[in-house]
N, C-alpha and C. Protein backbone atom coordinates (compact mmCIF):
# COMPACT_ATOMS: atom_id res chain seq x y z
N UNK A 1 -43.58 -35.49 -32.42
CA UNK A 1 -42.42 -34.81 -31.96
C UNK A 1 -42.70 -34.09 -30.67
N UNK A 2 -42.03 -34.53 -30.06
CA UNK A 2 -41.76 -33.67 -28.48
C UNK A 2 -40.73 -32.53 -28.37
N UNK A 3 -41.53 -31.29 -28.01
CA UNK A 3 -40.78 -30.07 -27.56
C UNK A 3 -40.11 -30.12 -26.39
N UNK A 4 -38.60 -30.12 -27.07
CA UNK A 4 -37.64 -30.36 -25.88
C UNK A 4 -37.28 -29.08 -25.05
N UNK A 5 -36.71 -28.45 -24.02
CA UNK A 5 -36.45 -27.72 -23.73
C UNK A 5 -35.17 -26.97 -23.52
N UNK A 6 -34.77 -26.14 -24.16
CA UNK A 6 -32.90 -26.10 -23.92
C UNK A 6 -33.15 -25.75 -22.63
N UNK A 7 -31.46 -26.15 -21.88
CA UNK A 7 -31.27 -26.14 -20.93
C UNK A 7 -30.51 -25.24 -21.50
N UNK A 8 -29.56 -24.79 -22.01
CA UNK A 8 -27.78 -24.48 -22.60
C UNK A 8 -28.65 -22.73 -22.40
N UNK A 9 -27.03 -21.90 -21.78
CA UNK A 9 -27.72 -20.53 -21.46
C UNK A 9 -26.70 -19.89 -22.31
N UNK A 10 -26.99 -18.96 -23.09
CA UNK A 10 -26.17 -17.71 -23.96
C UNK A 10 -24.92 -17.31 -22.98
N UNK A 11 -24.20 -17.10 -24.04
CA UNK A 11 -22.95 -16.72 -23.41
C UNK A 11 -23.10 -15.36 -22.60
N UNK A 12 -24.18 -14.25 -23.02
CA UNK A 12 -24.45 -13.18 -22.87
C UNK A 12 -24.76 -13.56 -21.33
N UNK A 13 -25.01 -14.67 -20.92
CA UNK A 13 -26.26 -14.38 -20.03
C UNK A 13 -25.44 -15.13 -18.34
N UNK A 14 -23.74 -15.64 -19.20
CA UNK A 14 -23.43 -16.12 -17.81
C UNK A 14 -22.74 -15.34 -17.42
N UNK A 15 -21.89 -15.80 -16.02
CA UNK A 15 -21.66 -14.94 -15.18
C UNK A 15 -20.22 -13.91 -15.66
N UNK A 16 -19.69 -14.38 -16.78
CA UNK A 16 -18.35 -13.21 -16.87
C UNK A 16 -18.70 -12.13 -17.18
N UNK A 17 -17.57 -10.96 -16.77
CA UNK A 17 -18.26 -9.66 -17.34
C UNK A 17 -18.24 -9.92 -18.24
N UNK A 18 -18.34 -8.98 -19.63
CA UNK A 18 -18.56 -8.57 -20.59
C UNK A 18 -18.17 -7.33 -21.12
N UNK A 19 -17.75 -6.71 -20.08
CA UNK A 19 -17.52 -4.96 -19.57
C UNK A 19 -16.26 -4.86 -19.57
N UNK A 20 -15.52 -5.64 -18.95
CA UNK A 20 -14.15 -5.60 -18.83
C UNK A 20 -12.84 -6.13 -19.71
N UNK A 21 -12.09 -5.02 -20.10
CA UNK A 21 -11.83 -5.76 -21.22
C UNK A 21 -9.50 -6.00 -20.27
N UNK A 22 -9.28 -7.35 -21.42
CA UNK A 22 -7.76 -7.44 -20.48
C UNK A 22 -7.11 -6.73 -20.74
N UNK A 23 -6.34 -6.85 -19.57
CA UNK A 23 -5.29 -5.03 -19.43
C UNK A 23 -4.00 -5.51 -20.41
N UNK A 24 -3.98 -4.62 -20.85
CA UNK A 24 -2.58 -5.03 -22.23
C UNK A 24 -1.32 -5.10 -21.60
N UNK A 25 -0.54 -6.40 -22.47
CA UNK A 25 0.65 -6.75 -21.67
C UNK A 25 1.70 -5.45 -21.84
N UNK A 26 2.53 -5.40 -21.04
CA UNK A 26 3.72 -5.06 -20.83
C UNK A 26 4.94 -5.98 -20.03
N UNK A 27 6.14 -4.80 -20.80
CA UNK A 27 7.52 -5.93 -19.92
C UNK A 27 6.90 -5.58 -18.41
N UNK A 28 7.59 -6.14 -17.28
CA UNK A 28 7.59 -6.81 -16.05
C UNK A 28 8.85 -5.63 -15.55
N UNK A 29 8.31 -4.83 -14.68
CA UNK A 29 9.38 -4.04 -13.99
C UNK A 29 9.96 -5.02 -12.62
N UNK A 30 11.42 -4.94 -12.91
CA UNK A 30 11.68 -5.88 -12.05
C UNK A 30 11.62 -5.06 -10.16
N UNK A 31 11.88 -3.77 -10.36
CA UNK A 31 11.29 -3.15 -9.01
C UNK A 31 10.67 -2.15 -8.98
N UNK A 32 8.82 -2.82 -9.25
CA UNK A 32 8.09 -2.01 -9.33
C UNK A 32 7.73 -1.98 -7.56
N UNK A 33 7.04 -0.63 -7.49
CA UNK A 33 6.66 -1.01 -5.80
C UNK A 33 5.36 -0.16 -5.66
N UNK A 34 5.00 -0.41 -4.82
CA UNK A 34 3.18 0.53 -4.79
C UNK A 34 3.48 1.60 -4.77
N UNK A 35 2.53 2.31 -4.57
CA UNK A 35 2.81 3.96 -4.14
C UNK A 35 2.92 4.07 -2.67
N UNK A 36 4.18 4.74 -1.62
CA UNK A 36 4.20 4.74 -0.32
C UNK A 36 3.18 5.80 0.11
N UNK A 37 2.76 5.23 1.48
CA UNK A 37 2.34 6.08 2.13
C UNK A 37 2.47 7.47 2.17
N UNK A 38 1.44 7.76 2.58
CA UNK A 38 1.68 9.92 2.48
C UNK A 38 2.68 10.13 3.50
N UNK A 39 3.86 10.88 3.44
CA UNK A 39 4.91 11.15 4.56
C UNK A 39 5.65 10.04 4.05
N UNK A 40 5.89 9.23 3.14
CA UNK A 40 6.94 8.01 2.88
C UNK A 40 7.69 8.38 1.42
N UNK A 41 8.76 7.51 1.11
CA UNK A 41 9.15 7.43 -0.13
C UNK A 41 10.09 5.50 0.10
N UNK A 42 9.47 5.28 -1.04
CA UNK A 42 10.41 3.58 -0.88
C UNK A 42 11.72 3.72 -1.96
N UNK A 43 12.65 2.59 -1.52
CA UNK A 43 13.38 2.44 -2.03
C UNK A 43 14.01 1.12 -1.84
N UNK A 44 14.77 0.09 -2.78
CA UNK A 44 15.20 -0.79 -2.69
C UNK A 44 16.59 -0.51 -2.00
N UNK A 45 16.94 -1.17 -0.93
CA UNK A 45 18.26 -1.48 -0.16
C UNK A 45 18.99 -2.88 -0.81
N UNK A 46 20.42 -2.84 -0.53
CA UNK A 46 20.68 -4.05 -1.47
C UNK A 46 21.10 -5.11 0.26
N UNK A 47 20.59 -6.70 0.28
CA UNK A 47 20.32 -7.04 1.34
C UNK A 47 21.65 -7.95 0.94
N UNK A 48 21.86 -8.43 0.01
CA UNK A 48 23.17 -9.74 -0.35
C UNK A 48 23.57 -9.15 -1.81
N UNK A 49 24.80 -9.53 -2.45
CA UNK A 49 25.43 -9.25 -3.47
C UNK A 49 26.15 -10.28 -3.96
N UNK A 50 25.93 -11.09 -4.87
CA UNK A 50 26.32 -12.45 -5.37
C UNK A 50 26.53 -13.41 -4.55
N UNK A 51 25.44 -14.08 -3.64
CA UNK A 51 25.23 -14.67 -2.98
C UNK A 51 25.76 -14.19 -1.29
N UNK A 52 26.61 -13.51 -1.47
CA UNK A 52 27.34 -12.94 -0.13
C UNK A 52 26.43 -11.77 0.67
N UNK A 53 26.00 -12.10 2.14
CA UNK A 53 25.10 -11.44 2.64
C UNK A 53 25.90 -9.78 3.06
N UNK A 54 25.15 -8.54 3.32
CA UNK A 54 25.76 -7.47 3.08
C UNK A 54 24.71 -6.91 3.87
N UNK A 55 26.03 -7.40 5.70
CA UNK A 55 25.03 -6.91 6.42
C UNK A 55 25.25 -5.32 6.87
N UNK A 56 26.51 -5.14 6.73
CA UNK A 56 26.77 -4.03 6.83
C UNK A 56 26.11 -2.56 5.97
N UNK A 57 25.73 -3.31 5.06
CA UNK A 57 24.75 -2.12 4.27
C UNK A 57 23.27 -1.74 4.88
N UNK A 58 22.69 -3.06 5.42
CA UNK A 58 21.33 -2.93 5.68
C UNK A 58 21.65 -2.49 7.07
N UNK A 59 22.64 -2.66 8.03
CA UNK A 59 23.04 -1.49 8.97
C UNK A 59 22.96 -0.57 8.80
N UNK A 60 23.86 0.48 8.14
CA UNK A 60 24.28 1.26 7.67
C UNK A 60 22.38 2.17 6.86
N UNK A 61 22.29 1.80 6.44
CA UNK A 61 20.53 2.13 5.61
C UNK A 61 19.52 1.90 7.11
N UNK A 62 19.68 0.83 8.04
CA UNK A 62 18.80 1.25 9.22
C UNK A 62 19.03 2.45 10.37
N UNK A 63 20.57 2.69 10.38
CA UNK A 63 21.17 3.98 10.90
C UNK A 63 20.72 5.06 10.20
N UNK A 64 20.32 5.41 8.90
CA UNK A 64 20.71 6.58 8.21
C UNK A 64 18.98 6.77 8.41
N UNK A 65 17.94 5.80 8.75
CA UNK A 65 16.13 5.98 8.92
C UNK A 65 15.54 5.27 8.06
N UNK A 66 16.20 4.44 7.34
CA UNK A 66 15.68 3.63 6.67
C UNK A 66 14.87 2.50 7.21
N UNK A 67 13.41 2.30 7.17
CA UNK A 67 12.49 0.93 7.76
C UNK A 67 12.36 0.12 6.56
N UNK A 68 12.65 -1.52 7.40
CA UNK A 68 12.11 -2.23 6.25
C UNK A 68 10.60 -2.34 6.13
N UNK A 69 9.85 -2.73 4.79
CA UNK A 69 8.56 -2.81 4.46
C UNK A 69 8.33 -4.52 5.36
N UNK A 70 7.47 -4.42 5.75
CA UNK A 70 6.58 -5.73 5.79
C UNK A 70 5.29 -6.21 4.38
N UNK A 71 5.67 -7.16 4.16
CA UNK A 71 4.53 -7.63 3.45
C UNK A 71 3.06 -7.12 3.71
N UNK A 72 2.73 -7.57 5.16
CA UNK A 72 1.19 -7.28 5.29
C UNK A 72 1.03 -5.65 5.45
N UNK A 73 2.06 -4.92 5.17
CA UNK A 73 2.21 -2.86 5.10
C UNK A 73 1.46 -3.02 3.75
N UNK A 74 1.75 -3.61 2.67
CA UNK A 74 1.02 -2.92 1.60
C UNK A 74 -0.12 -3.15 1.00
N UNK A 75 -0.51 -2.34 -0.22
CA UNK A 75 -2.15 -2.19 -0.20
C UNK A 75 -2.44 -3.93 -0.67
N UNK A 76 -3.44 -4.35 -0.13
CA UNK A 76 -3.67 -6.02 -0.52
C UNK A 76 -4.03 -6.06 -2.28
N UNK A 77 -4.28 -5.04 -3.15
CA UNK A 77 -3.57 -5.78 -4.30
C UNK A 77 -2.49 -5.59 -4.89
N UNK A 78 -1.39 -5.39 -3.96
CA UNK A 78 -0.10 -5.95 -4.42
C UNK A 78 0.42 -6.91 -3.85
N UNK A 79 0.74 -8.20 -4.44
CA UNK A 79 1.31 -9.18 -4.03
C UNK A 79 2.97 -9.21 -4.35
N UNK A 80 3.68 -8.88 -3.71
CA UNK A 80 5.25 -8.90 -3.70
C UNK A 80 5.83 -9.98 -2.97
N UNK A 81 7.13 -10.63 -3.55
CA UNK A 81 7.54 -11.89 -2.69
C UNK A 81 8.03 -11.01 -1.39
N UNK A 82 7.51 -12.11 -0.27
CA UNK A 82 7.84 -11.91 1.35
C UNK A 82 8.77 -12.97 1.81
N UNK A 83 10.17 -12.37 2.46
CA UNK A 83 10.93 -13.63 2.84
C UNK A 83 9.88 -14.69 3.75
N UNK A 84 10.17 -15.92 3.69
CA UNK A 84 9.74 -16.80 4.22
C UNK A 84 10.10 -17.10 5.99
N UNK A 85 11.16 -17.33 6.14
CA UNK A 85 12.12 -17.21 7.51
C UNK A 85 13.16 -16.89 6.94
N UNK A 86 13.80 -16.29 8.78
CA UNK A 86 15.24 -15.69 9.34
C UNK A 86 15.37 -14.55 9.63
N UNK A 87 16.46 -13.61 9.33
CA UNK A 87 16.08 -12.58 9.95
C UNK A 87 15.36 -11.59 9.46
N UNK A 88 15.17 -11.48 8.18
CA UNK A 88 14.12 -10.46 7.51
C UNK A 88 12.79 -11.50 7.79
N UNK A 89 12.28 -12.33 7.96
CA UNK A 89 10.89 -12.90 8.38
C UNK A 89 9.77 -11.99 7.97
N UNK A 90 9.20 -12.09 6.82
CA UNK A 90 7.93 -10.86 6.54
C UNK A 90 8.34 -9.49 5.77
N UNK A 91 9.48 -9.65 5.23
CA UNK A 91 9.88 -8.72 4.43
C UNK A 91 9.94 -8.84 3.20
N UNK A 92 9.27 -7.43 2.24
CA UNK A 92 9.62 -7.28 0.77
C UNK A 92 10.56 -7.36 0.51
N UNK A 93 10.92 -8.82 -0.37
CA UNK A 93 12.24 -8.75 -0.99
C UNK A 93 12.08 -8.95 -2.63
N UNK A 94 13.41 -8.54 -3.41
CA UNK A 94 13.53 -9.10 -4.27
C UNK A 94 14.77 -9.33 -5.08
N UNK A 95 15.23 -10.53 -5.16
CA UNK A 95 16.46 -10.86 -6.01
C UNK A 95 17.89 -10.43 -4.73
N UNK A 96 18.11 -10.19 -3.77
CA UNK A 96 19.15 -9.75 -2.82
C UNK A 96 18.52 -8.41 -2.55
N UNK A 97 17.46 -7.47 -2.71
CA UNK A 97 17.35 -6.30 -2.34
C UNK A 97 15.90 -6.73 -1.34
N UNK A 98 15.71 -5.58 -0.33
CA UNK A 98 14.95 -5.66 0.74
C UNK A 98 13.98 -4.25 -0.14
N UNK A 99 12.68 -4.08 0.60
CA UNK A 99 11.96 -3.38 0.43
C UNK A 99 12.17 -1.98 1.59
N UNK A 100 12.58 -0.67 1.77
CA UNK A 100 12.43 0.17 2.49
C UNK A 100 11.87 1.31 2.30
N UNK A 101 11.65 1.98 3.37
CA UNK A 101 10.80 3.23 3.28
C UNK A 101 11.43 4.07 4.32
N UNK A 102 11.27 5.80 4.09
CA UNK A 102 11.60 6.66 4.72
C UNK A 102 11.05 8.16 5.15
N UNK A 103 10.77 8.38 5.75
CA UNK A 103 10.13 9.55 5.89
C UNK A 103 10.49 11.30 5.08
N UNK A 104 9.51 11.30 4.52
CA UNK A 104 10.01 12.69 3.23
C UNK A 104 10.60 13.73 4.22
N UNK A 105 10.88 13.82 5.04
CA UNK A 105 11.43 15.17 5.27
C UNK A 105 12.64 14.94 6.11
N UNK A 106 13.00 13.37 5.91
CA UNK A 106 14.53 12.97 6.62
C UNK A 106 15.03 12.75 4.83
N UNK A 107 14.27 12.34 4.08
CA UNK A 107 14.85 12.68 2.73
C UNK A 107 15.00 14.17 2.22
N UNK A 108 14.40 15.24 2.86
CA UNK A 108 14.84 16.70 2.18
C UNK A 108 15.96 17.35 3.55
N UNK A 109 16.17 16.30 4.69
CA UNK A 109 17.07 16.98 5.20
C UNK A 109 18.72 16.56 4.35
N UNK A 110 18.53 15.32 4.01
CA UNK A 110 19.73 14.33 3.79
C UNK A 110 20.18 15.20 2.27
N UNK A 111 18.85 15.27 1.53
CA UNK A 111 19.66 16.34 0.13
C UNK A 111 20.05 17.05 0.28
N UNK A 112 19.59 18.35 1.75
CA UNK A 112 20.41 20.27 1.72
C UNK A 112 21.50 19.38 2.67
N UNK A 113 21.62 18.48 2.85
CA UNK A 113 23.40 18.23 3.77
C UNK A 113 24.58 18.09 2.71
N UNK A 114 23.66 16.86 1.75
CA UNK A 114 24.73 16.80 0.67
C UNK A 114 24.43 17.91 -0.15
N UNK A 115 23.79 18.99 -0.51
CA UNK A 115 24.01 19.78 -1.40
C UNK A 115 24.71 21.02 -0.85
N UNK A 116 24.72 20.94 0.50
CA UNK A 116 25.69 22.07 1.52
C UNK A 116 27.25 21.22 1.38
N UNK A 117 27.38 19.81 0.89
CA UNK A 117 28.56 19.44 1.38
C UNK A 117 29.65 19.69 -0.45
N UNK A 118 28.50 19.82 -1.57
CA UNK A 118 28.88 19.77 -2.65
C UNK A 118 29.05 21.28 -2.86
N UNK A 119 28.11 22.11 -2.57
CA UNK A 119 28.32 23.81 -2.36
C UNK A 119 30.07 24.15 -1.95
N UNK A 120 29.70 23.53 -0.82
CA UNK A 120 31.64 23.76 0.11
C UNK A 120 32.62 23.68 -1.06
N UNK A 121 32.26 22.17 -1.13
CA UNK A 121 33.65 22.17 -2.44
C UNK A 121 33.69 22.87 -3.80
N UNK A 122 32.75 22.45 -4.35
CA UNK A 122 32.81 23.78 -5.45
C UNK A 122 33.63 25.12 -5.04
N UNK A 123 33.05 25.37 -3.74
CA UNK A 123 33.85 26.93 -2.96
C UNK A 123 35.17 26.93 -2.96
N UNK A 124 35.63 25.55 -2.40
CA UNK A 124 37.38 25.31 -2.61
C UNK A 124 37.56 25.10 -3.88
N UNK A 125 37.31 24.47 -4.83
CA UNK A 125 37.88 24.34 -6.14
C UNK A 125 37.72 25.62 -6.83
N UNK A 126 36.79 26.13 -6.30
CA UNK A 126 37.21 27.80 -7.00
C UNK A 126 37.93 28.69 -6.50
N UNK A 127 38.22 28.81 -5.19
CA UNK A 127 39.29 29.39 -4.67
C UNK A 127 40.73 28.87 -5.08
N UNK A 128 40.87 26.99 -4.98
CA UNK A 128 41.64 27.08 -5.71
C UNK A 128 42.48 27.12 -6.73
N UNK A 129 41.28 26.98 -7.50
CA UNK A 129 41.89 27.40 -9.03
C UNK A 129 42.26 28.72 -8.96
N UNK A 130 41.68 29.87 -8.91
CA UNK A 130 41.79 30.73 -8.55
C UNK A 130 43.76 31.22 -8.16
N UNK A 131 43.96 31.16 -7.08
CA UNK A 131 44.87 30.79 -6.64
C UNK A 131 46.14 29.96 -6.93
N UNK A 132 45.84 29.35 -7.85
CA UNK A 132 46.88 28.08 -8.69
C UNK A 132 47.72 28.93 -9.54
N UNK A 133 48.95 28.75 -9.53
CA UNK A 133 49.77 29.42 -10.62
C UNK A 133 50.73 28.35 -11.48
N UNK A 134 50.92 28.59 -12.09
CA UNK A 134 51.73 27.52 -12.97
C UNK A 134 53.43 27.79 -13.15
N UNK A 135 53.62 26.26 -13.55
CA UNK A 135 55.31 26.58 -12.99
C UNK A 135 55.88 27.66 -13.69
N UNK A 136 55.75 28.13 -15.15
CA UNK A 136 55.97 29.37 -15.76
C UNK A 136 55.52 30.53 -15.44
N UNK A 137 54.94 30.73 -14.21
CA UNK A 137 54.50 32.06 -13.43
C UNK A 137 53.15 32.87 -14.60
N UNK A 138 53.16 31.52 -15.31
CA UNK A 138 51.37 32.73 -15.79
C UNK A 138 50.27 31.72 -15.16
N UNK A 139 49.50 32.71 -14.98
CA UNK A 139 48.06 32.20 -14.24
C UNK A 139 47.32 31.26 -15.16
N UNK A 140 46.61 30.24 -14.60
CA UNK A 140 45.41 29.35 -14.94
C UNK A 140 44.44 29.77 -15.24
N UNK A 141 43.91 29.80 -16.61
CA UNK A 141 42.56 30.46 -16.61
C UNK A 141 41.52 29.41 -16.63
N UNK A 142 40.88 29.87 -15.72
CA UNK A 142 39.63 29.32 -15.38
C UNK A 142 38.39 29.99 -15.42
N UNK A 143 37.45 28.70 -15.87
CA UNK A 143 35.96 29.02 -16.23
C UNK A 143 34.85 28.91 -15.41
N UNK A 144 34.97 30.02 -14.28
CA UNK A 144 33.72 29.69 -13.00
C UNK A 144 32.97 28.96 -13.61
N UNK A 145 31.86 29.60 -15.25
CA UNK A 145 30.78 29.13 -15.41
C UNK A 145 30.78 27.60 -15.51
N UNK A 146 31.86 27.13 -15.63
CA UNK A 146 32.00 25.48 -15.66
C UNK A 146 30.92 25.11 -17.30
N UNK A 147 31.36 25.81 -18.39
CA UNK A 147 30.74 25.75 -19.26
C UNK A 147 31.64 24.91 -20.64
N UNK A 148 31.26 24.04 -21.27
CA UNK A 148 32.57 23.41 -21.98
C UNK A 148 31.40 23.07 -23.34
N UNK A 149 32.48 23.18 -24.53
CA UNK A 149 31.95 23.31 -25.94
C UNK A 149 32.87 21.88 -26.73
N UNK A 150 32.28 20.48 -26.79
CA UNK A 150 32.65 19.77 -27.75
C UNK A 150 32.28 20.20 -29.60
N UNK A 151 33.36 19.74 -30.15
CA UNK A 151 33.19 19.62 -31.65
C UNK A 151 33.87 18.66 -32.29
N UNK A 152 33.03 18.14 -33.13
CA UNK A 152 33.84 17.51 -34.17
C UNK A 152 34.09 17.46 -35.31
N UNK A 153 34.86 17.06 -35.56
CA UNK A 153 35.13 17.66 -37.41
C UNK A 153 36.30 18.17 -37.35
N UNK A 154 36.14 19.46 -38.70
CA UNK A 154 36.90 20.14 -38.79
C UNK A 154 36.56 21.56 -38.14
N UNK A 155 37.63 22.58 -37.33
CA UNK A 155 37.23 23.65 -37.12
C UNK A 155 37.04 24.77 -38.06
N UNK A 156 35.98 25.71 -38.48
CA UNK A 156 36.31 26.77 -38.97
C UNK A 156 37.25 27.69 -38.94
């Protein structure tokens, strides 16, 4: 008898880790996006709406400081679909929405505008409630605190 020699190498001993174990499934966020840059915040713009292109929105979102993302902008392990050609050429898209980004402090100007523009009115709707009289000449009572109590059932 001749001593043969294994060739065949332990599983231990080839090249996969061993260390790493697979990352557990989850559902599929349909707009997940990396983390933006420091000074950024992203957001999906809607680029078409049942097949109908909606250019006036992605106007409208490039007026207000909105940039579109480029593909080669994000960190290389995220792979996101990139239009192929036309006029987005190199842009995060997905499903009719474009990939954008904006600078955080054109986003904290844009909230105290609208929260100065929602302040105002509140101011008129309380003045004029306030002010409101009813056709029987008794007053409207109104609840500055804007506080309201559902029930159901029966009342005590």
């Amino acid at each position: 008898m001749t001593d043969k020699i294994s060739t065949r190498n332990s599983r231990e001993s080839e090249s996969h880790d061993n260390t790493t174990r697979n990352k557990p499934w989850r559902p599929v966020k349909k707009l997940e996006t990396p983390p933006p840059p420091p000074g950024y915040e992203y957001r999906w713009i809607r680029e078409s709406y049942l097949g109908q292109e909606d250019r006036s929105n992605i106007s409208y979102r490039l007026r207000e400081g909105w940039e579109l993302v480029k593909g080669s902008d994000l960190p290389p392990e995220w792979e996101l679909p990139v239009t192929e050609a036309g006029r987005h050429a190199g842009i995060v898209h997905n499903e009719g929405l474009l990939l954008a980004k904006i600078p955080t402090e054109t986003v904290e100007q844009r909230r105290a505008y609208y929260e100065g523009k929602a302040a105002s009115a509140k101011e008129g709707l309380d003045n004029t409630m306030f002010n409101e009289v009813r056709s029987n000449s008794q007053y409207v009572k109104y609840d500055p605190q804007r506080s309201s109590q559902v029930s159901f059932g029966k009342t005590k």
